[in-house]
C-alpha atoms as a PDB file:
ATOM      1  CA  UNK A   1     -53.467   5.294 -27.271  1.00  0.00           C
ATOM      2  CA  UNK A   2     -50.487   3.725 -25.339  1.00  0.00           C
ATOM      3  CA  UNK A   3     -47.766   6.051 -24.056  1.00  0.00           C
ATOM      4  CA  UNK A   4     -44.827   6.239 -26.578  1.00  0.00           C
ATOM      5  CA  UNK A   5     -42.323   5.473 -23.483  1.00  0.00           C
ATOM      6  CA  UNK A   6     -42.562   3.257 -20.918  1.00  0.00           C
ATOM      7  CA  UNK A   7     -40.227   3.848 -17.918  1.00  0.00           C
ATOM      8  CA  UNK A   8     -38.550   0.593 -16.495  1.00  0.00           C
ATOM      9  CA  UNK A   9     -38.043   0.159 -12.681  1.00  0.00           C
ATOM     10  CA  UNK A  10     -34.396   1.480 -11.780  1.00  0.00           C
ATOM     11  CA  UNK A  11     -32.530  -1.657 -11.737  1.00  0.00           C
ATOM     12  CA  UNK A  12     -33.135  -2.914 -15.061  1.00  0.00           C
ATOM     13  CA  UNK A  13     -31.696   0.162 -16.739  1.00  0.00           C
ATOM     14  CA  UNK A  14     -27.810   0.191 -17.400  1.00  0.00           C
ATOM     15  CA  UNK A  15     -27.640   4.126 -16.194  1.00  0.00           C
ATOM     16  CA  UNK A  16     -27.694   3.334 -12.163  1.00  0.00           C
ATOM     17  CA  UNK A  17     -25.460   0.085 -12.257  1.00  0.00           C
ATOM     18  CA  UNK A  18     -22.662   1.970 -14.759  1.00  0.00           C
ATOM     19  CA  UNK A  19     -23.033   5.323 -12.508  1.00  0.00           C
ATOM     20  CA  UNK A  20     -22.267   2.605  -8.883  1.00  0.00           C
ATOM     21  CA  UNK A  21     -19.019   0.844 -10.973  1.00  0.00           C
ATOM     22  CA  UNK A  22     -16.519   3.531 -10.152  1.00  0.00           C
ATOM     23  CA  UNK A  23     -17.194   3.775  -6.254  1.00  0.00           C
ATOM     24  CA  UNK A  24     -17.610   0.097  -5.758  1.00  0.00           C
ATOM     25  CA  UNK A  25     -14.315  -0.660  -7.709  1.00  0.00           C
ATOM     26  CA  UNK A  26     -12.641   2.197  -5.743  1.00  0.00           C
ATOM     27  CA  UNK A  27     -13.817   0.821  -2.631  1.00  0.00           C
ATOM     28  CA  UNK A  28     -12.478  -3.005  -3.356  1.00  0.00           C
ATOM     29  CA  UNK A  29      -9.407  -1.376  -4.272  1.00  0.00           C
ATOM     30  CA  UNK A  30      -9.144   0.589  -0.765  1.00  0.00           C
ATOM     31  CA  UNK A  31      -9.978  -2.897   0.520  1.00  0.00           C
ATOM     32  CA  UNK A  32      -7.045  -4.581  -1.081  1.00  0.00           C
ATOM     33  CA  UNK A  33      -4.811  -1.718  -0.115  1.00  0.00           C
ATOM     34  CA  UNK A  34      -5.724  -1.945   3.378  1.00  0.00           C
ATOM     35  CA  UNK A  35      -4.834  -5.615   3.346  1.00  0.00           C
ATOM     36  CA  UNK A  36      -2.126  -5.316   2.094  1.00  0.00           C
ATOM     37  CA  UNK A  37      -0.191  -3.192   4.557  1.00  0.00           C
ATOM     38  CA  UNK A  38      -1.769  -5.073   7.533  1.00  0.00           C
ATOM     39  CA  UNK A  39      -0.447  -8.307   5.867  1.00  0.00           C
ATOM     40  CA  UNK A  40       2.928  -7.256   4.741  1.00  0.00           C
ATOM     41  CA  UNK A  41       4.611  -6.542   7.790  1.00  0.00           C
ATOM     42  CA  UNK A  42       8.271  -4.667   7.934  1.00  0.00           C
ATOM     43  CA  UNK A  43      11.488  -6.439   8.410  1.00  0.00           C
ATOM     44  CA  UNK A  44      13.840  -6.331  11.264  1.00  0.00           C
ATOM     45  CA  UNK A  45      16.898  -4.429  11.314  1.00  0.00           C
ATOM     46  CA  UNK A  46      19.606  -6.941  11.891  1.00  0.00           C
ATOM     47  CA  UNK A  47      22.437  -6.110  14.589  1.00  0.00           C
ATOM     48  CA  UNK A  48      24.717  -3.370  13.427  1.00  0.00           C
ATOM     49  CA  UNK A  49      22.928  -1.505  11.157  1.00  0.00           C
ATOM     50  CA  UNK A  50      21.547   1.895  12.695  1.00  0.00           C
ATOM     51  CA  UNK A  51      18.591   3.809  10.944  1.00  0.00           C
ATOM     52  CA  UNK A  52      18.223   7.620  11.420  1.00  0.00           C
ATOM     53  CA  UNK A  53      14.474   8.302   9.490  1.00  0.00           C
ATOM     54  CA  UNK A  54      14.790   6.940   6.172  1.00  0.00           C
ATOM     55  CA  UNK A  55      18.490   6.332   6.447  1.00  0.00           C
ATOM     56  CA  UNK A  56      20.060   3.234   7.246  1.00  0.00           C
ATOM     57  CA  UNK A  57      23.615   3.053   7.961  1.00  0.00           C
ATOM     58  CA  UNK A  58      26.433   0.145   8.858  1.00  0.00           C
ATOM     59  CA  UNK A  59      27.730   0.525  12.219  1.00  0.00           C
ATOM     60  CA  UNK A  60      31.096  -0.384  12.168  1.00  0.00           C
ATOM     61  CA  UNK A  61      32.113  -2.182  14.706  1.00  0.00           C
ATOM     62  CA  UNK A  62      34.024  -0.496  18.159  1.00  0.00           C
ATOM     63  CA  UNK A  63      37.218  -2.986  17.906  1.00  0.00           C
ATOM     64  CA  UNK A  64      40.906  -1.821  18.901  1.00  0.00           C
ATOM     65  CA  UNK A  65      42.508   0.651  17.523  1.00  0.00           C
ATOM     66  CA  UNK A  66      44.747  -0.670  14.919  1.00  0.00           C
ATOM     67  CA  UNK A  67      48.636  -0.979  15.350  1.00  0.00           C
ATOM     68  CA  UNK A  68      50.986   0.901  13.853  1.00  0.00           C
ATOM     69  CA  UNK A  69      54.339  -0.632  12.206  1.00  0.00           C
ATOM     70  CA  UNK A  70      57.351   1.581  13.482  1.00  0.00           C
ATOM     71  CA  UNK A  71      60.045   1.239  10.589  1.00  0.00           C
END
């Protein structure tokens, strides 16, 4: 009599190769991430701005004091 199952060698079943998706998609994503912030690099503050943490402010600009019109 022949066995009623045969068992198939690992990588022909769908089981193994549907259980390895999720980390190998995860780790192409961590890939892409990781490109991503080593590609997209920050911009320059220009001249007269002044940042304080996440805060960025408009320096205004040390000029002379205005005059004042006497009546």
């Amino acid at each position: 009599m022949k066995a009623a199952t045969e068992s198939k060698v690992w990588w022909k079943e769908p089981w193994p190769w549907l259980l390895m998706a999720g980390p190998a998609v995860a780790m192409v994503g961590c890939g892409v991430t990781i490109w991503l912030a080593v590609s997209g690099a920050d911009k320059e503050i220009v001249q007269g701005v002044s940042k304080q943490g996440l805060k960025v402010e408009q320096v205004q600009a040390t000029a002379a004091p205005a005059r004042q019109e006497r009546p």
